[in-house]
N, C-alpha and C. Protein backbone atom coordinates (compact mmCIF):
# COMPACT_ATOMS: atom_id res chain seq x y z
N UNK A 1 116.84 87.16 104.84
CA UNK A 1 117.08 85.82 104.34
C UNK A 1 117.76 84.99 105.43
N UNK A 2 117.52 83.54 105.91
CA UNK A 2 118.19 83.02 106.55
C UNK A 2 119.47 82.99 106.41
N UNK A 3 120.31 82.92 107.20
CA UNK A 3 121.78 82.74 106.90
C UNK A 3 122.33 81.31 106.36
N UNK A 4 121.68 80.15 106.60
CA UNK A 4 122.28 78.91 105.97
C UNK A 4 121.74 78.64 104.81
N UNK A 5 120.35 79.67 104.03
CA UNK A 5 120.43 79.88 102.49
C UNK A 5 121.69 81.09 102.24
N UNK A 6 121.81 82.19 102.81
CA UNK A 6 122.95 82.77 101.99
C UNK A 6 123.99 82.23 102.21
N UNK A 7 124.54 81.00 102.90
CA UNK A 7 125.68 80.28 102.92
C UNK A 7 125.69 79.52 101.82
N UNK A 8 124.60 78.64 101.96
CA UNK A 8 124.30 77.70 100.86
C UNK A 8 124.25 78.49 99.14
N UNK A 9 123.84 79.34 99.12
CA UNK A 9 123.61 79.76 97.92
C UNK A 9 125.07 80.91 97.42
N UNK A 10 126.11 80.90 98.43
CA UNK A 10 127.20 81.56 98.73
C UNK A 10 127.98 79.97 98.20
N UNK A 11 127.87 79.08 98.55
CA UNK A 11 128.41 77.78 98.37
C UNK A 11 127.88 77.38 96.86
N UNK A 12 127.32 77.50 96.31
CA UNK A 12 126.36 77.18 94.74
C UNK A 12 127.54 78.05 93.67
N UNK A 13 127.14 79.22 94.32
CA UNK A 13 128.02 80.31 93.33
C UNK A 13 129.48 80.14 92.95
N UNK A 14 129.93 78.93 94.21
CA UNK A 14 131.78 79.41 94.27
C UNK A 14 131.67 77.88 93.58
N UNK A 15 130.83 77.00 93.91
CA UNK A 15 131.22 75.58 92.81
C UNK A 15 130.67 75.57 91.45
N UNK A 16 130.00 77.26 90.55
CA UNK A 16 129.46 77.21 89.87
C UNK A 16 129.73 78.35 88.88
N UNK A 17 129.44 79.45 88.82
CA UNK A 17 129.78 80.67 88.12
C UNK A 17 131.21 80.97 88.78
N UNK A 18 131.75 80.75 90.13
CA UNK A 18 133.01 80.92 90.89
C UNK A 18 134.09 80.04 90.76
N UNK A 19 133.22 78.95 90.08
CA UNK A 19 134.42 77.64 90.20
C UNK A 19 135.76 78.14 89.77
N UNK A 20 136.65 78.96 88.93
CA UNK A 20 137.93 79.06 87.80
C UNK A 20 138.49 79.15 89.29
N UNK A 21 138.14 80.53 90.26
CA UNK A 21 138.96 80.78 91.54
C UNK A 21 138.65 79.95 92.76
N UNK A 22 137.98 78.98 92.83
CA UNK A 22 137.62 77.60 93.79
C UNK A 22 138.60 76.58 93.31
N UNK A 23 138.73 76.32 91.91
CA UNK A 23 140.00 75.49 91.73
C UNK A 23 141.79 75.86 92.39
N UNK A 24 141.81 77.22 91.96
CA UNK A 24 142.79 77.48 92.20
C UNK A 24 143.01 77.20 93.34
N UNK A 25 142.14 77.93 94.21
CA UNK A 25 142.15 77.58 96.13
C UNK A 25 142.28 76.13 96.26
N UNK A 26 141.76 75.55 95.60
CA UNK A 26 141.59 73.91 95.96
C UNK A 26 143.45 73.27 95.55
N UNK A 27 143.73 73.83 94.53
CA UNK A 27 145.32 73.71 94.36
C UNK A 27 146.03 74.50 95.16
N UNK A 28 145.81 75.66 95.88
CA UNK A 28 146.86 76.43 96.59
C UNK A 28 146.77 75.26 97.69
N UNK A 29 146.07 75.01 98.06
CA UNK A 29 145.35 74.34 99.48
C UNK A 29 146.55 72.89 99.49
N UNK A 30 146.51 72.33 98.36
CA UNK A 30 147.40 71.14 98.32
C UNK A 30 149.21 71.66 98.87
N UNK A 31 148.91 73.07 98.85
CA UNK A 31 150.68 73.49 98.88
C UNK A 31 150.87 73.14 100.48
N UNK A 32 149.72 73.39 101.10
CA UNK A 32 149.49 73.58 102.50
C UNK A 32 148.88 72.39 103.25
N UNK A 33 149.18 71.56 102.32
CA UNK A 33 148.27 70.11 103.26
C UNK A 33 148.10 69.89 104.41
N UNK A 34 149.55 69.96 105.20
CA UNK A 34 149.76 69.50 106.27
C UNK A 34 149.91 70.36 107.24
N UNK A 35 149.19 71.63 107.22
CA UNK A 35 148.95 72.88 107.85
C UNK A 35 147.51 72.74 108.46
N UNK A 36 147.31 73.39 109.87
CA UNK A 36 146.05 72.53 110.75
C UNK A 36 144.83 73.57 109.73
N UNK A 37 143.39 73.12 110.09
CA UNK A 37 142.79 73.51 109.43
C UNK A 37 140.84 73.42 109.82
N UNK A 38 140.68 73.77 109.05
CA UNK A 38 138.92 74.04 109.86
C UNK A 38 137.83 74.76 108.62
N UNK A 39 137.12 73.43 108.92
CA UNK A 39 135.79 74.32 108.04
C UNK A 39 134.47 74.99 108.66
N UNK A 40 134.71 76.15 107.81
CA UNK A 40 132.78 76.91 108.25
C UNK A 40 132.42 77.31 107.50
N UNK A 41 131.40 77.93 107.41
CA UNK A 41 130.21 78.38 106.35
C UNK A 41 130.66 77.76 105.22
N UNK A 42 130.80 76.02 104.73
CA UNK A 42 131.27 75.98 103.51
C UNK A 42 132.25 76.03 103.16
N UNK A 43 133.47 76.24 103.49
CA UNK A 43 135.04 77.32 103.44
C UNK A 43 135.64 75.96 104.15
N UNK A 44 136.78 75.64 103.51
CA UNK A 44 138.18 75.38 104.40
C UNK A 44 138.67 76.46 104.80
N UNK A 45 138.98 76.46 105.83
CA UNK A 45 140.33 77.52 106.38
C UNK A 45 141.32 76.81 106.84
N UNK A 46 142.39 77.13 106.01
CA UNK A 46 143.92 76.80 106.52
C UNK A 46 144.75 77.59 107.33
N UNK A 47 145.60 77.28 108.04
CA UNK A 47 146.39 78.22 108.78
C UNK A 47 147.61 77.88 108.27
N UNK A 48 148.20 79.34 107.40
CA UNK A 48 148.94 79.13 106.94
C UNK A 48 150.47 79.57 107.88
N UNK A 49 151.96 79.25 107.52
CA UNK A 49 152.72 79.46 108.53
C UNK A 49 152.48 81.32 108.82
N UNK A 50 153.12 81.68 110.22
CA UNK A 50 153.08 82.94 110.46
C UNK A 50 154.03 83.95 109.67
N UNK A 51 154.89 83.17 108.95
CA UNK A 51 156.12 84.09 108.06
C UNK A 51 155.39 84.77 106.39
N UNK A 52 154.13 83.82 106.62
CA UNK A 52 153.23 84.83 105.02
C UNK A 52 152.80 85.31 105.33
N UNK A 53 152.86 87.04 104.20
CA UNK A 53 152.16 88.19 105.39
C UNK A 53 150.89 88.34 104.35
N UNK A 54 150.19 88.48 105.22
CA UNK A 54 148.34 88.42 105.27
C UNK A 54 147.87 87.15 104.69
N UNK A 55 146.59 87.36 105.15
CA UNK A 55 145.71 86.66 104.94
C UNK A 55 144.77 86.40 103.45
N UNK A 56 144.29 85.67 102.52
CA UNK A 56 143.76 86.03 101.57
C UNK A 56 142.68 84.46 101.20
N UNK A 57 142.12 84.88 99.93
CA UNK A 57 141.06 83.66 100.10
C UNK A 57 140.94 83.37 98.34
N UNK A 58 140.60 82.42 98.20
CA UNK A 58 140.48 82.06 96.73
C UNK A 58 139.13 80.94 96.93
N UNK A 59 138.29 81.67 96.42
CA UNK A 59 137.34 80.68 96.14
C UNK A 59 136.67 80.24 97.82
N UNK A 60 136.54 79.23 97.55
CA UNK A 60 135.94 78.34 99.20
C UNK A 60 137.04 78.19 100.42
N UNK A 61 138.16 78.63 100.01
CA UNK A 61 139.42 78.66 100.29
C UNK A 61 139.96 79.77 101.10
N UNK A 62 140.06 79.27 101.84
CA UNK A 62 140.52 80.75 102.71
C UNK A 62 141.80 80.40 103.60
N UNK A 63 142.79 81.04 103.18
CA UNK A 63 143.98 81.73 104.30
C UNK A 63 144.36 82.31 104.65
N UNK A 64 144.89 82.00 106.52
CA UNK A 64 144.92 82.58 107.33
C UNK A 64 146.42 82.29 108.21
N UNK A 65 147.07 83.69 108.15
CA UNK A 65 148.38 83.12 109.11
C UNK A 65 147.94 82.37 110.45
N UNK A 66 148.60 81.72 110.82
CA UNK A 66 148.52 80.94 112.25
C UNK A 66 148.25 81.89 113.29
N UNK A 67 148.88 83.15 113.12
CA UNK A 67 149.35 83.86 114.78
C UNK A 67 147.71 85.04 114.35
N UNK A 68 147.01 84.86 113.68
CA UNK A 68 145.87 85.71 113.11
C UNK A 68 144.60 84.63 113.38
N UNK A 69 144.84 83.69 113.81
CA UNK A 69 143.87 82.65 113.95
C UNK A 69 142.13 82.90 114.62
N UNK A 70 142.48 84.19 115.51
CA UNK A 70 141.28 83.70 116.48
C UNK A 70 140.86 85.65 116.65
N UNK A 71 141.17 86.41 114.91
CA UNK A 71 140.94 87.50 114.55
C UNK A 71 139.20 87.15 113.96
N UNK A 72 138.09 87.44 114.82
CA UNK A 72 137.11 87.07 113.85
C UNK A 72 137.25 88.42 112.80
N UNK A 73 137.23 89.48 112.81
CA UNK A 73 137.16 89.95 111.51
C UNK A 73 138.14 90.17 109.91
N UNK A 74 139.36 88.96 110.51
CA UNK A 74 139.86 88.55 109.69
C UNK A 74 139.10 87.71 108.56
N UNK A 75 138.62 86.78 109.31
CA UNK A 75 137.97 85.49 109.07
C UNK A 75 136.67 85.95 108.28
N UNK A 76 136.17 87.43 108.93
CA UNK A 76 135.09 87.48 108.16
C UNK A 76 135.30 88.28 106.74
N UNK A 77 136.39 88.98 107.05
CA UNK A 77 137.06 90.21 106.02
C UNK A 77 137.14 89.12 104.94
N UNK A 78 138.01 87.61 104.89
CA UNK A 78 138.33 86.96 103.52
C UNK A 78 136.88 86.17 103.45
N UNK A 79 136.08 85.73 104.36
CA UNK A 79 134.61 85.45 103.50
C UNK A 79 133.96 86.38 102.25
N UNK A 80 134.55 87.26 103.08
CA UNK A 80 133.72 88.62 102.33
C UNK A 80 134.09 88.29 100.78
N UNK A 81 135.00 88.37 100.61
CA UNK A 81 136.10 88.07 99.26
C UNK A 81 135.57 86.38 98.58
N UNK A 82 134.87 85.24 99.85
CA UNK A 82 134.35 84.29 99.05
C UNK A 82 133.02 84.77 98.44
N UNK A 83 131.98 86.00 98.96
CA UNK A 83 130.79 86.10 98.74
C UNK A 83 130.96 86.75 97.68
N UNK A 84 132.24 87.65 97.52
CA UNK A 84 132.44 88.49 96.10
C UNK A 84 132.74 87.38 94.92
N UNK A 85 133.70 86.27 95.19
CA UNK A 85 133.66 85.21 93.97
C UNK A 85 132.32 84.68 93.56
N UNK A 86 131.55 84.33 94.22
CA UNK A 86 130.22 84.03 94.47
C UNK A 86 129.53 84.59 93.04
N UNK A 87 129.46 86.30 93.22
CA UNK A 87 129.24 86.90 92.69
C UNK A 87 129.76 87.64 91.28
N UNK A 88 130.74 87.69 91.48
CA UNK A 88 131.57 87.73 90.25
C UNK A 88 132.38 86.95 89.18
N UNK A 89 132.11 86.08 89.93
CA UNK A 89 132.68 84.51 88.68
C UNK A 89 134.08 84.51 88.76
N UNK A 90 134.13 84.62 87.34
CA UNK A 90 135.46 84.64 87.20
C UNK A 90 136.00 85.88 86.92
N UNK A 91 135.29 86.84 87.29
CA UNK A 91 135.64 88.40 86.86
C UNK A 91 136.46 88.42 88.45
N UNK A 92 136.60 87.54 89.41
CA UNK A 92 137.13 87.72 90.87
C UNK A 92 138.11 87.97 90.21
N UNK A 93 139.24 86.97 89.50
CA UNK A 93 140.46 86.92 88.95
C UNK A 93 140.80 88.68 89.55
N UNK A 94 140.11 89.70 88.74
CA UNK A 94 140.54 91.12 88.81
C UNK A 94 140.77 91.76 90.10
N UNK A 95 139.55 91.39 91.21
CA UNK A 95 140.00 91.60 92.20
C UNK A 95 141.10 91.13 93.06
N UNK A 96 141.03 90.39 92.76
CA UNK A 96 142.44 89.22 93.66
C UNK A 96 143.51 89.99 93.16
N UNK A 97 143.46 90.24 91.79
CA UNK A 97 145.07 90.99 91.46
C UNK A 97 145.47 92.73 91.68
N UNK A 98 144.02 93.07 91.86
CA UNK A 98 144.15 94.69 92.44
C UNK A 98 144.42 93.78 93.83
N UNK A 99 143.54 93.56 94.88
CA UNK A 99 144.06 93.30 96.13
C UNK A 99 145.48 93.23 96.45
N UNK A 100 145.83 92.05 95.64
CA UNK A 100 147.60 91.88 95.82
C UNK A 100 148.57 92.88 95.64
N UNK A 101 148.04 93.70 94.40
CA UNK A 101 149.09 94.81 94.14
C UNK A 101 148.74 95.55 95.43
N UNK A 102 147.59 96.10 95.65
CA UNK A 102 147.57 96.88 96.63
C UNK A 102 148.09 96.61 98.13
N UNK A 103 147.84 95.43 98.43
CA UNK A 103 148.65 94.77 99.80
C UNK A 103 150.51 94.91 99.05
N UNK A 104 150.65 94.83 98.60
CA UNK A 104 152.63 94.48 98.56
C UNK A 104 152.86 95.92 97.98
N UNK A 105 151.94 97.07 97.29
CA UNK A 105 152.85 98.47 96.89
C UNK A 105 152.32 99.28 97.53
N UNK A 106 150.73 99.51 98.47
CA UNK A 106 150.78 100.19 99.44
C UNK A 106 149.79 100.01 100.99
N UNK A 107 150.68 99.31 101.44
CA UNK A 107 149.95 98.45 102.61
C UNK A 107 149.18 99.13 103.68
N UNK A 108 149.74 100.40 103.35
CA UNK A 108 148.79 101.58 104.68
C UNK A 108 147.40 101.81 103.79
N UNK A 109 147.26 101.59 102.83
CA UNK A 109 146.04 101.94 102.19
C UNK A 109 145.18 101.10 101.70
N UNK A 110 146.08 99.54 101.63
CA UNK A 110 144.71 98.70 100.97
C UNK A 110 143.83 98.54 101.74
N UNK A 111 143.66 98.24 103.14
CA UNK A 111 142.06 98.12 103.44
C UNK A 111 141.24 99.22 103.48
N UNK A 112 141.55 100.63 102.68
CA UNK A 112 140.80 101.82 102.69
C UNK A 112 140.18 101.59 100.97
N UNK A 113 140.83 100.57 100.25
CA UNK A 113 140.48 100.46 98.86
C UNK A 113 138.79 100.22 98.75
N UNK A 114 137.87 100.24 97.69
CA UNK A 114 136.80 100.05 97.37
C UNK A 114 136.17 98.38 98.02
N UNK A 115 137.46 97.47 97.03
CA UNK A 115 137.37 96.36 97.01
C UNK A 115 137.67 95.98 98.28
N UNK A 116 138.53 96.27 99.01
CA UNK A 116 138.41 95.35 100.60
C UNK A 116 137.36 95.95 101.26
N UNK A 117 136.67 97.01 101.29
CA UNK A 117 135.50 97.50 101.58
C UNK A 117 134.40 96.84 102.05
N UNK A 118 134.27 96.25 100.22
CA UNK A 118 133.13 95.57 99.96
C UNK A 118 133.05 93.91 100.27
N UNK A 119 134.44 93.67 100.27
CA UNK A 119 133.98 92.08 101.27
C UNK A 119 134.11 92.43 102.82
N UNK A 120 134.79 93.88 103.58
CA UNK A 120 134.34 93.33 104.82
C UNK A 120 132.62 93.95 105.26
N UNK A 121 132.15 94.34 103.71
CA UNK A 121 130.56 94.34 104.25
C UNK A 121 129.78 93.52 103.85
N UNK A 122 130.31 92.58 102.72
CA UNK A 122 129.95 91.42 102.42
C UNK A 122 130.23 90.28 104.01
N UNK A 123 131.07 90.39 104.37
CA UNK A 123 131.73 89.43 105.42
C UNK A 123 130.92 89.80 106.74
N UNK A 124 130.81 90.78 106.82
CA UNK A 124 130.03 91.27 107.89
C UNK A 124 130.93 91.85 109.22
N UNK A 125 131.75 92.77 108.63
CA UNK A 125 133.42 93.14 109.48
C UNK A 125 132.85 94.44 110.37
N UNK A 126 133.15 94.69 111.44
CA UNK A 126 132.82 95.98 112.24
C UNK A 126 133.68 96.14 112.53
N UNK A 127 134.47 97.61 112.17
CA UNK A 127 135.11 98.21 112.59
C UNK A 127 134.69 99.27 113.27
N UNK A 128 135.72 99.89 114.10
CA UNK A 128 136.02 101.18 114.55
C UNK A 128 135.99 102.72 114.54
């Protein structure tokens, strides 16, 4: 499939079956106004200050600490997580809140979880 239909149709999903967690992003996003910023595939990305630890994405919405800026498989790791809203509607809600628990109660293990898995193969992440 071309890539600017699975963007586009990645973009359909998050203003449509995705919208509940595109709002939210669109309100986190106001916390961060005046934080520099950049759009791609569809996505704002904000850079958020370097004192919040990790990175995370809500909807079309994606943040990113400042000092993580120019990590592409950061960038692609929280797409991954927009292609899963995409897909899961508003059932994301669930992932976002396993993610979180798992980033703040055991940080050596969340990116070995199912769910970060599957957006950095949604995202298109190569690791090591």
């Amino acid at each position: 499939m071309n890539k600017h239909i699975k963007h586009a149709l990645v973009f359909i999903g998050n203003i449509t079956w995705g919208l509940p967690m595109t709002i939210i992003g669109f309100l986190v996003s106001i916390f961060f106004m005046c934080m520099p910023k950049r759009f791609r595939k569809y996505c704002m990305i904000t850079y958020v200050p370097c004192w919040y630890p990790g990175a995370w994405s809500m909807g079309l919405f994606l943040f990113i600490p400042h000092d993580c800026k120019d990590s592409v498989n950061l960038h692609r790791h929280e797409y991954g997580h927009t292609v899963q809203n995409a897909i899961l509607g508003p059932f994301q809600i669930i992932i976002e809140l396993m993610s979180l628990i798992s980033f703040f109660t055991a940080p050596s293990k969340h990116s070995n979880r199912w769910f970060e898995k599957w957006a950095d193969k949604l995202g298109g992440v190569e690791r090591d």
